[in-house]
PDB file of N, CA and C in Angstrom:
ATOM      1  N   UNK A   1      13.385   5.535   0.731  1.00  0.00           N
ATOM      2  CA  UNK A   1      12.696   5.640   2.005  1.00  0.00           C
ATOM      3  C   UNK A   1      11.279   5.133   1.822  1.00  0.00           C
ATOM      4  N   UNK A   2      11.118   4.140   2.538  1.00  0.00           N
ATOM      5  CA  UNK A   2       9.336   3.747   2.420  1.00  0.00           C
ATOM      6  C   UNK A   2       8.701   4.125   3.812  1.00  0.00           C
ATOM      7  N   UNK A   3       7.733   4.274   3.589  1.00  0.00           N
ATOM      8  CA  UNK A   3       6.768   4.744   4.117  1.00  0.00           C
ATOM      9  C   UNK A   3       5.569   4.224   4.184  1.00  0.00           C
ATOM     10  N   UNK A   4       4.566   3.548   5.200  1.00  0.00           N
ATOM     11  CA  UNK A   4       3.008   3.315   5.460  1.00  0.00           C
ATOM     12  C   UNK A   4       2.671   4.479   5.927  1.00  0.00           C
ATOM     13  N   UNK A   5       1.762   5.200   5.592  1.00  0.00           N
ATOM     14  CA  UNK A   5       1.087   6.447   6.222  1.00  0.00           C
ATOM     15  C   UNK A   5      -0.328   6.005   6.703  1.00  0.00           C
ATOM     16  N   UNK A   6      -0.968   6.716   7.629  1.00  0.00           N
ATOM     17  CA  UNK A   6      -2.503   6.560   8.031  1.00  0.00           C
ATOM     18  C   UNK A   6      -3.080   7.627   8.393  1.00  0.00           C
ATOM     19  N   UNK A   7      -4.566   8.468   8.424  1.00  0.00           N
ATOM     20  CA  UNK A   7      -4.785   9.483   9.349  1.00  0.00           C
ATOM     21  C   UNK A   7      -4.590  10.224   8.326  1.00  0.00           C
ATOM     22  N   UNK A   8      -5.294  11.885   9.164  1.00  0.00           N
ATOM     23  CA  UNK A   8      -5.180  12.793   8.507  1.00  0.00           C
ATOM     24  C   UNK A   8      -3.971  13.385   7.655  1.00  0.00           C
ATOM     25  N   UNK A   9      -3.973  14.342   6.831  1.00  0.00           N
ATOM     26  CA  UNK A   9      -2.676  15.304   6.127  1.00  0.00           C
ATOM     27  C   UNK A   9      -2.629  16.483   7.755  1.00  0.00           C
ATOM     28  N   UNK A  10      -1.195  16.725   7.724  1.00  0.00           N
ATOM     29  CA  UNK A  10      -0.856  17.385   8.706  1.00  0.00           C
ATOM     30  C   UNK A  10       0.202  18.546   8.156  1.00  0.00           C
ATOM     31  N   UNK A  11       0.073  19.448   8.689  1.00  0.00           N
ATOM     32  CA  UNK A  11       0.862  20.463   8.383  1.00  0.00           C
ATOM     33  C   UNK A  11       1.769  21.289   9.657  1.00  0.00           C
ATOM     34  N   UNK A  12       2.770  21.210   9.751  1.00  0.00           N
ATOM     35  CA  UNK A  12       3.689  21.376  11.256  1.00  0.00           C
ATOM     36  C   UNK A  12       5.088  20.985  10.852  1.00  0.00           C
ATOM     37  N   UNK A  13       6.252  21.845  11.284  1.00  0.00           N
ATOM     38  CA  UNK A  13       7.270  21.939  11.124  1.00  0.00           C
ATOM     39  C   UNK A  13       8.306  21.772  12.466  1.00  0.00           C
ATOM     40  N   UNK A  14       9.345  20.947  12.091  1.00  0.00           N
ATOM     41  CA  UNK A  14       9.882  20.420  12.817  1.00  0.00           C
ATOM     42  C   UNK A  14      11.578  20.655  12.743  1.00  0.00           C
ATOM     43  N   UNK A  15      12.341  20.755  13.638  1.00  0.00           N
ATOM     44  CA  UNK A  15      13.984  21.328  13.297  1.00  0.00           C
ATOM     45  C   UNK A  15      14.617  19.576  12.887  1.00  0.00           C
ATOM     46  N   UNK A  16      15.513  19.256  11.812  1.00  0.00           N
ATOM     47  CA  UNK A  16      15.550  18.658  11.208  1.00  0.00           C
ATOM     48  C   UNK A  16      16.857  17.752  11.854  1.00  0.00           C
ATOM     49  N   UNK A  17      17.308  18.526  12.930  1.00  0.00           N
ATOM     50  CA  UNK A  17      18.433  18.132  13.663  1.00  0.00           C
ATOM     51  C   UNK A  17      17.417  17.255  15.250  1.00  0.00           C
ATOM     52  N   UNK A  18      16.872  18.099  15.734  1.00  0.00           N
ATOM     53  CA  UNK A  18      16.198  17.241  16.474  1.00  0.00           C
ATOM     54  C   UNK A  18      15.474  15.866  15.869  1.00  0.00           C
ATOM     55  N   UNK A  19      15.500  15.655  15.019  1.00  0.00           N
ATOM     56  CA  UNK A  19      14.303  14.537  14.180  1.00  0.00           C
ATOM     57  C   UNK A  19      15.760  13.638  14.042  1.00  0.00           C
ATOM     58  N   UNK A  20      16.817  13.854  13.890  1.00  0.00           N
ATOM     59  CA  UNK A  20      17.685  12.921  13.007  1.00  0.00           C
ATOM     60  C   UNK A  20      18.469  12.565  14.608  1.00  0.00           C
ATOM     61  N   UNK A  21      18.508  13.604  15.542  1.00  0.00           N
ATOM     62  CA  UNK A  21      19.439  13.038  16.409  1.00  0.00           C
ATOM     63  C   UNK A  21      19.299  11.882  17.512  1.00  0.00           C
ATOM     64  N   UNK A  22      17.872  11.540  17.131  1.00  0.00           N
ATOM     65  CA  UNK A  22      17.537  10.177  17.737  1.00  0.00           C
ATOM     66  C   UNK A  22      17.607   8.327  16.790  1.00  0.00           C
ATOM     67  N   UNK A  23      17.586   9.033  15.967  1.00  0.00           N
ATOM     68  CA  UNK A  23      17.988   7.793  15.102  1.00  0.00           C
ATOM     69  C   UNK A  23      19.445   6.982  15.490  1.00  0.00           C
ATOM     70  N   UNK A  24      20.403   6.840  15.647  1.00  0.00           N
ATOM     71  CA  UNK A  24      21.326   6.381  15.907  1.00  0.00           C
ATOM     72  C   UNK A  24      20.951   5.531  17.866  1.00  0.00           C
ATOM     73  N   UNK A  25      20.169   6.124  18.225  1.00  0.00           N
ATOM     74  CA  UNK A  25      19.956   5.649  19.641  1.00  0.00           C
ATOM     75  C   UNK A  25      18.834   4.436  19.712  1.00  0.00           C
ATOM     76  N   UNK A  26      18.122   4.698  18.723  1.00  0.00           N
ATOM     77  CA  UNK A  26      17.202   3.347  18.076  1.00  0.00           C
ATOM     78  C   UNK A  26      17.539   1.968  17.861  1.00  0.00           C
ATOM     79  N   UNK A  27      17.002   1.021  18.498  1.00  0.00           N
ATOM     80  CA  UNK A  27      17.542  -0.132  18.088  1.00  0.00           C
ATOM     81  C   UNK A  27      16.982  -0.855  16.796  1.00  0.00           C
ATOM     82  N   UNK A  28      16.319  -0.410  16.371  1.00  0.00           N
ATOM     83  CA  UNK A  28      15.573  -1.108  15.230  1.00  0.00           C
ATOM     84  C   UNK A  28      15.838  -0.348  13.787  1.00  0.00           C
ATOM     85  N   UNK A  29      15.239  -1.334  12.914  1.00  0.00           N
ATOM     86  CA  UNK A  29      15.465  -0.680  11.448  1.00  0.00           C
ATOM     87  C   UNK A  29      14.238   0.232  10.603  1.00  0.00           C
ATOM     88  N   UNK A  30      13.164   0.195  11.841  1.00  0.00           N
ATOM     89  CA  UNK A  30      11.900   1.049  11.083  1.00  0.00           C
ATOM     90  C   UNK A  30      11.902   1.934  12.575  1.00  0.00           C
ATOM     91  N   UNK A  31      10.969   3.161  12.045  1.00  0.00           N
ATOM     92  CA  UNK A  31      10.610   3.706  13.654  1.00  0.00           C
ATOM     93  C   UNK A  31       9.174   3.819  12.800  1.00  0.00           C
ATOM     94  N   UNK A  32       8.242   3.985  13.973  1.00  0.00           N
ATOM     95  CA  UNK A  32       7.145   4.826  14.073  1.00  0.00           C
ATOM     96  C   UNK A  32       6.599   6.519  14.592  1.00  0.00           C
ATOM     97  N   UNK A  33       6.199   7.713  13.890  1.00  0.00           N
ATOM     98  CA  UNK A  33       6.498   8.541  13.820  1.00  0.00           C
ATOM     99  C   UNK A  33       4.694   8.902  14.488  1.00  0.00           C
ATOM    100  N   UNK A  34       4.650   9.484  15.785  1.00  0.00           N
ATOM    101  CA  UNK A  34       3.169   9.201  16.340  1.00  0.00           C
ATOM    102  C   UNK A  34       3.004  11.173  16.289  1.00  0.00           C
ATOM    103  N   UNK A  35       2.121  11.225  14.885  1.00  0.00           N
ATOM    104  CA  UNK A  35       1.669  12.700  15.307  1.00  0.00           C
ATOM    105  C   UNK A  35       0.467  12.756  15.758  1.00  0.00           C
ATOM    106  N   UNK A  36       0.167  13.620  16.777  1.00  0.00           N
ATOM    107  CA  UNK A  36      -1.585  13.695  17.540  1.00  0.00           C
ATOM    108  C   UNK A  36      -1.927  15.166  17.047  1.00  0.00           C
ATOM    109  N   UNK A  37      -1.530  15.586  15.983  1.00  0.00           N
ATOM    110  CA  UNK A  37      -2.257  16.660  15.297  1.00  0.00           C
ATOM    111  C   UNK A  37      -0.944  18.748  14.994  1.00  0.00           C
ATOM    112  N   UNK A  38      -1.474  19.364  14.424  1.00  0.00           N
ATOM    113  CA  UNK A  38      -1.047  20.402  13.879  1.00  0.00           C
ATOM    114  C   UNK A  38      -0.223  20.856  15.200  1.00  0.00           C
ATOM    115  N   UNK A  39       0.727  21.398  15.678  1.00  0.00           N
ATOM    116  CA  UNK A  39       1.549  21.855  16.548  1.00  0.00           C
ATOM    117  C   UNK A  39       1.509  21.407  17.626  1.00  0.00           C
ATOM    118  N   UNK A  40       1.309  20.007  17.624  1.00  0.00           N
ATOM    119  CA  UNK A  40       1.418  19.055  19.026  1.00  0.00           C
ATOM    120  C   UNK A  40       2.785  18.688  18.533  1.00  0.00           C
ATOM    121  N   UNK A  41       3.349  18.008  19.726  1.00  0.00           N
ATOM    122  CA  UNK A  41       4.659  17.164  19.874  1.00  0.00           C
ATOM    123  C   UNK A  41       4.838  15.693  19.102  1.00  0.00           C
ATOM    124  N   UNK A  42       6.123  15.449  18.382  1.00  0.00           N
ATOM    125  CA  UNK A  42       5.875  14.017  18.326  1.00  0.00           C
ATOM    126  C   UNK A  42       6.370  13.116  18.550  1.00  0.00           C
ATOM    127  N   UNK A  43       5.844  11.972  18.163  1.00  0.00           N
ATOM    128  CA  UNK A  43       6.493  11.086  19.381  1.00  0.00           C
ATOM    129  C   UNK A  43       7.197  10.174  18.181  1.00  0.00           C
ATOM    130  N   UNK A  44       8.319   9.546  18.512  1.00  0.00           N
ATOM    131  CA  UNK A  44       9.089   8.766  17.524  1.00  0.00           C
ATOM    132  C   UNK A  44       9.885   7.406  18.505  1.00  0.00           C
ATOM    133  N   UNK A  45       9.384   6.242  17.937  1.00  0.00           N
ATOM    134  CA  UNK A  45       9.760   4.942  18.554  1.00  0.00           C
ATOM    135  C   UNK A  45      10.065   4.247  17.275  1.00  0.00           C
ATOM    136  N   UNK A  46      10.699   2.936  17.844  1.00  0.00           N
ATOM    137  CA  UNK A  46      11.316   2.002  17.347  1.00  0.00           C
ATOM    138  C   UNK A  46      10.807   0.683  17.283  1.00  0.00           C
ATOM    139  N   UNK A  47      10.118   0.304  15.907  1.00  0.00           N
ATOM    140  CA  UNK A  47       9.158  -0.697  16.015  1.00  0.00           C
ATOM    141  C   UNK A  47       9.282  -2.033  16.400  1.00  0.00           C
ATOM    142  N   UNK A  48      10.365  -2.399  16.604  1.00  0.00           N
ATOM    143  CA  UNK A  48      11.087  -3.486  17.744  1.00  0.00           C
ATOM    144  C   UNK A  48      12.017  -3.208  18.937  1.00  0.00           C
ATOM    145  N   UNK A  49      11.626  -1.714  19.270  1.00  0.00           N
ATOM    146  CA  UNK A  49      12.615  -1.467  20.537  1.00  0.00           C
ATOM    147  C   UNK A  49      11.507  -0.324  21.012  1.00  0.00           C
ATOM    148  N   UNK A  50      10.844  -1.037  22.548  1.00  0.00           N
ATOM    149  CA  UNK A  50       9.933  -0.578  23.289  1.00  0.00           C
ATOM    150  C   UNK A  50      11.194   0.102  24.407  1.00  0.00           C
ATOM    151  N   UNK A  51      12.050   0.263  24.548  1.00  0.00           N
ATOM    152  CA  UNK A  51      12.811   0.396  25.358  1.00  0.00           C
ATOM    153  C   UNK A  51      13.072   2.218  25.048  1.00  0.00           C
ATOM    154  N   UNK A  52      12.218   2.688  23.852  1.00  0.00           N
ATOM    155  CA  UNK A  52      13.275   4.159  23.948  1.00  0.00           C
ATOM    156  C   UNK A  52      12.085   4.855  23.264  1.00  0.00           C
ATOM    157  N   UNK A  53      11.423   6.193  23.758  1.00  0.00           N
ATOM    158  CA  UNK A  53      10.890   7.050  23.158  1.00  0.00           C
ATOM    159  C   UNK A  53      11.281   7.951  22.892  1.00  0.00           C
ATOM    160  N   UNK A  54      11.034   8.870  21.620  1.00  0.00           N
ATOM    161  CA  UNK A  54      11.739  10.378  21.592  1.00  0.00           C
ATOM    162  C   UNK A  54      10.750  11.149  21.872  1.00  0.00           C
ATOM    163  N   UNK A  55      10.842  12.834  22.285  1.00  0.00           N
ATOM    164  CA  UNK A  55       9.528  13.153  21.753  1.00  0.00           C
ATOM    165  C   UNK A  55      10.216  14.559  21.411  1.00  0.00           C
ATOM    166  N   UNK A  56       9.494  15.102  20.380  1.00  0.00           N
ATOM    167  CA  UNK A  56      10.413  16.271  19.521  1.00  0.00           C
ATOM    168  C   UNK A  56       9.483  17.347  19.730  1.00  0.00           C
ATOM    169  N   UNK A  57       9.197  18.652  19.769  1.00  0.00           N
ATOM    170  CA  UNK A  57       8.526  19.826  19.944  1.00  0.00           C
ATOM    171  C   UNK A  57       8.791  20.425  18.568  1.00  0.00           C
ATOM    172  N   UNK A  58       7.597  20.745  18.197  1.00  0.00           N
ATOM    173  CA  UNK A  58       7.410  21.694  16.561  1.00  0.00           C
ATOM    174  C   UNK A  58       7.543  22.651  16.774  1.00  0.00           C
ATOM    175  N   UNK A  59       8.405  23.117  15.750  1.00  0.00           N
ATOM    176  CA  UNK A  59       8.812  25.072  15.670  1.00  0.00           C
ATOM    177  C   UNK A  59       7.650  25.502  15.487  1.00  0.00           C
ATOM    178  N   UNK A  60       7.849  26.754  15.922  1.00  0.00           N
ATOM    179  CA  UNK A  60       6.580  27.798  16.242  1.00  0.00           C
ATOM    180  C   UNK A  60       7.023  28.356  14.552  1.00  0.00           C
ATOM    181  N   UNK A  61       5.437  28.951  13.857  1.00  0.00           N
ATOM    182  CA  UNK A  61       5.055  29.832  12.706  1.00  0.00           C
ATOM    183  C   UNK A  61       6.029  30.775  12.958  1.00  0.00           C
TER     184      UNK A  61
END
């Protein structure tokens, strides 16, 4: 799995089934994974497919 990272270290937990069950609906072979900080939502796109956003909600502590 490769990875470019940028931005702060973040700490926030996420259900591992919601994160995976958008992958197959993706048209592309990379996504981009858009966190806006500690128990915000995130957003997950497809870096050649503007056509589909996910957006996933972090489990509560």
């Amino acid at each position: 799995l490769e990875a470019a990272l940028s931005g702060e270290d973040l700490d926030t937990n996420f259900h591992i089934g919601y994160l995976s069950d958008c992958l197959p609906s993706i048209q592309s072979d990379s996504v981009v994974l858009g966190f806006s900080g500690e128990g915000k939502p995130l957003v997950i796109r497809g870096v050649s497919d503007s056509t589909f956003t996910y957006l996933v909600m972090p489990l509560n502590r």
